[in-house]
N, C-alpha and C. Protein backbone atom coordinates (compact mmCIF):
# COMPACT_ATOMS: atom_id res chain seq x y z
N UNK A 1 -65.49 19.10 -53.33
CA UNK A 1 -65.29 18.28 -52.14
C UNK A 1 -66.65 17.80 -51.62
N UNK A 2 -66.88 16.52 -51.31
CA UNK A 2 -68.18 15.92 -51.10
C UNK A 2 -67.80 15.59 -49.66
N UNK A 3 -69.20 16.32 -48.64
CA UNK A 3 -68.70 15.86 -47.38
C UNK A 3 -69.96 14.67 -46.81
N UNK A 4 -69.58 13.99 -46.00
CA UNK A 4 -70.39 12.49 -45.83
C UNK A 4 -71.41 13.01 -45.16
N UNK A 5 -72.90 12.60 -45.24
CA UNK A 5 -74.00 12.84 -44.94
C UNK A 5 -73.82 12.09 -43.37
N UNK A 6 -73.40 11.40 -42.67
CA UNK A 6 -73.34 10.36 -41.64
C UNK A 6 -72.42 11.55 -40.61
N UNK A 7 -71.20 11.71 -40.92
CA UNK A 7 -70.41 11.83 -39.89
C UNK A 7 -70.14 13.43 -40.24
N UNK A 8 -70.99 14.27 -40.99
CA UNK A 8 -70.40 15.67 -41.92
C UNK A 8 -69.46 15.81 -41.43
N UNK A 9 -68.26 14.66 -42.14
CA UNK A 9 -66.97 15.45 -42.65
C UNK A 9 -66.03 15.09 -41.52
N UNK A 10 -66.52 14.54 -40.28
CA UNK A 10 -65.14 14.42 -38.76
C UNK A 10 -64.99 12.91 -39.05
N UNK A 11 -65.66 12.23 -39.95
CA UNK A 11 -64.96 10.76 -40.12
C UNK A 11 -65.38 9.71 -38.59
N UNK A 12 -65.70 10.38 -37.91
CA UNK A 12 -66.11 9.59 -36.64
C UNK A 12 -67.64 9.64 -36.44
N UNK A 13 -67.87 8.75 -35.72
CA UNK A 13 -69.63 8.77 -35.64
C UNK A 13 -69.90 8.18 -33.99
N UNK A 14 -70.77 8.80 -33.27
CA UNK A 14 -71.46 8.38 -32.25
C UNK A 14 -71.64 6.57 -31.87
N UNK A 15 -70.94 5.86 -30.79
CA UNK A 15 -70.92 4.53 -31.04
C UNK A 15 -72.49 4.57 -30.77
N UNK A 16 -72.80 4.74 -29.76
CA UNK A 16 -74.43 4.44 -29.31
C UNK A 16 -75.75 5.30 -30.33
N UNK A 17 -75.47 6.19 -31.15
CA UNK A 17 -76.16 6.94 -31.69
C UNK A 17 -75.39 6.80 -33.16
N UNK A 18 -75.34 5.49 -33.93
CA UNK A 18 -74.20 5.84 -35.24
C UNK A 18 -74.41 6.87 -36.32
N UNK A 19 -75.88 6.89 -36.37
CA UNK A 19 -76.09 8.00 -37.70
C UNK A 19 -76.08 9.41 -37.14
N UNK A 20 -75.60 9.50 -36.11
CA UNK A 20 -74.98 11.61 -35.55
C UNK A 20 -73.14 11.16 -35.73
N UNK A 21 -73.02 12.45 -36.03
CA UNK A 21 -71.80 12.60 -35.75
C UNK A 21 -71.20 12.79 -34.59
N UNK A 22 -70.31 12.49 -34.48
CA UNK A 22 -69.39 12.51 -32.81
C UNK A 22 -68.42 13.70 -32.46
N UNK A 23 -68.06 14.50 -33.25
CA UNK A 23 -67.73 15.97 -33.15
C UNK A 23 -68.41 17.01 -34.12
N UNK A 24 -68.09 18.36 -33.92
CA UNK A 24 -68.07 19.09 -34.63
C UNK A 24 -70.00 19.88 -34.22
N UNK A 25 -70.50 20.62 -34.81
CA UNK A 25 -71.38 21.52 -34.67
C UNK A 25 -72.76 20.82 -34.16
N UNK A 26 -72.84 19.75 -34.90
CA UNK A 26 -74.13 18.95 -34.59
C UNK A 26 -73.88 17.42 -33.99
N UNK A 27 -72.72 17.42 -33.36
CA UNK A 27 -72.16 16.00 -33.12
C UNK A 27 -73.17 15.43 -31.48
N UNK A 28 -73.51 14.69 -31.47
CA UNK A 28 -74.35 13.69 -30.39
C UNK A 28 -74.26 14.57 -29.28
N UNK A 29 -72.86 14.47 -28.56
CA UNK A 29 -72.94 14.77 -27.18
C UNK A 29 -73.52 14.02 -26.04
N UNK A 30 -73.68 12.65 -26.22
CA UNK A 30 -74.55 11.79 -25.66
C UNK A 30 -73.48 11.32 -24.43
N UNK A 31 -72.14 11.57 -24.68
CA UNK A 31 -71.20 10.85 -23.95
C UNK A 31 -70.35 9.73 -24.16
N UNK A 32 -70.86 9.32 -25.24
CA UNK A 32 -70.87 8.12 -25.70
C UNK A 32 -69.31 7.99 -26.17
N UNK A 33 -68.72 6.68 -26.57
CA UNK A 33 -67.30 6.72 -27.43
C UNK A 33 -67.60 6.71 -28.93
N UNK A 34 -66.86 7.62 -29.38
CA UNK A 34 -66.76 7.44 -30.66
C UNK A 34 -66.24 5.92 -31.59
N UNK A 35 -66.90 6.18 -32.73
CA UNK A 35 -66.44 4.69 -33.90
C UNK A 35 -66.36 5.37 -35.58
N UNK A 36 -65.36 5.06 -36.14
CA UNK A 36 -65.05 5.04 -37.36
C UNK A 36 -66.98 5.00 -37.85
N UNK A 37 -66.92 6.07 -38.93
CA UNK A 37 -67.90 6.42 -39.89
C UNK A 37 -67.78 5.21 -40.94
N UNK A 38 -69.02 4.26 -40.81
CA UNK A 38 -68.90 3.36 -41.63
C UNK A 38 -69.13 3.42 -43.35
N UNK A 39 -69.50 4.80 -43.38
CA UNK A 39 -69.89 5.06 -44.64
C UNK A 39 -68.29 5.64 -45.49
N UNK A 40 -67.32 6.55 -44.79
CA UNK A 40 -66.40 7.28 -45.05
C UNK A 40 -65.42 7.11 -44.42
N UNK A 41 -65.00 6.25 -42.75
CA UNK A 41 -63.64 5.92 -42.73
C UNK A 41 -63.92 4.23 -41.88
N UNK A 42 -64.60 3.22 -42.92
CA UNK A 42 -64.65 2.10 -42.48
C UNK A 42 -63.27 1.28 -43.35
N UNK A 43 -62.67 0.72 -41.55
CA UNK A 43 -61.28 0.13 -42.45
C UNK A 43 -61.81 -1.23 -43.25
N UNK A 44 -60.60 -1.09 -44.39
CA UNK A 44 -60.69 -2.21 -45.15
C UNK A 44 -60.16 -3.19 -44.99
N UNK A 45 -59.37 -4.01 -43.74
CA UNK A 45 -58.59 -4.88 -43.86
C UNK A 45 -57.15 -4.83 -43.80
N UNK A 46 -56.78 -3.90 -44.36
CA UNK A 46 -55.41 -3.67 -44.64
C UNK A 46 -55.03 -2.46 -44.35
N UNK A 47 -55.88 -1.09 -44.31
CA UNK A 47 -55.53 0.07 -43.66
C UNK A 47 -55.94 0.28 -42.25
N UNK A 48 -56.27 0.58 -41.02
CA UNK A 48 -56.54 1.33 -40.44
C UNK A 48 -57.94 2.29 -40.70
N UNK A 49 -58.53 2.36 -40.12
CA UNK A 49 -59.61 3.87 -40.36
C UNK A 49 -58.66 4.89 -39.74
N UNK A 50 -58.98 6.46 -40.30
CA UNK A 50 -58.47 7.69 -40.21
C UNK A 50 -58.80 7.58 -38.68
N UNK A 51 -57.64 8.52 -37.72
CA UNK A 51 -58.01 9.07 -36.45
C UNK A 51 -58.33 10.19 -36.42
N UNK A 52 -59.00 10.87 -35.12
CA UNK A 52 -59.32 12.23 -35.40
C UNK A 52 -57.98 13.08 -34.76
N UNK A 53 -58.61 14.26 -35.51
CA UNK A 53 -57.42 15.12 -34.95
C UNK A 53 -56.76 15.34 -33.46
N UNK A 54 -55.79 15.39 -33.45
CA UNK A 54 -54.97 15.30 -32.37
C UNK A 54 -55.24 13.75 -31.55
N UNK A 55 -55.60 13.02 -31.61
CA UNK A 55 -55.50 11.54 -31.29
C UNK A 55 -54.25 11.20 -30.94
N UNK A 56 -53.68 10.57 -29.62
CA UNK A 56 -52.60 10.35 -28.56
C UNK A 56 -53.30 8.69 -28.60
N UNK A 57 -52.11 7.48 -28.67
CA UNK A 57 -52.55 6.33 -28.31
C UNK A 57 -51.89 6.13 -27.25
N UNK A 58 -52.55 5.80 -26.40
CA UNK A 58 -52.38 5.35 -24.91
C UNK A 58 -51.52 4.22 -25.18
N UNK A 59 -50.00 4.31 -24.73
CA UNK A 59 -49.36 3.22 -24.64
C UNK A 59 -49.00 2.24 -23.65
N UNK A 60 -50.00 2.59 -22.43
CA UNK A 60 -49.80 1.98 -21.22
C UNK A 60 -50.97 0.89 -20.96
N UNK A 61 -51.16 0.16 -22.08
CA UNK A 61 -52.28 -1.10 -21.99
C UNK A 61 -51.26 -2.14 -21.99
């Protein structure tokens, strides 16, 4: 299993800080919103990028 040097492995990345990760042991903490890991869950057009775990979409927009 190869885990991504960018986001190790949570698929999400720091919007304001992109090369930290946005969860997990060494993730930013800057406050910032998270964005799809462009290296490992950048959508293609036709899929979606992966959400993170437990992710709820707000249906009241």
């Amino acid at each position: 299993m190869t885990t991504c040097m960018r986001c190790l492995g949570c698929r999400w990345v720091c919007e304001a800080h992109p090369h930290m990760a946005w969860e997990g042991d060494y993730a930013c903490g800057c406050g910032a919103p998270g964005m799809p890991c462009p290296l490992c869950n950048a959508s293609d057009g036709v899929d979606p990028p992966k959400m993170p775990p437990g992710f709820v979409e707000d249906e009241s927009a």
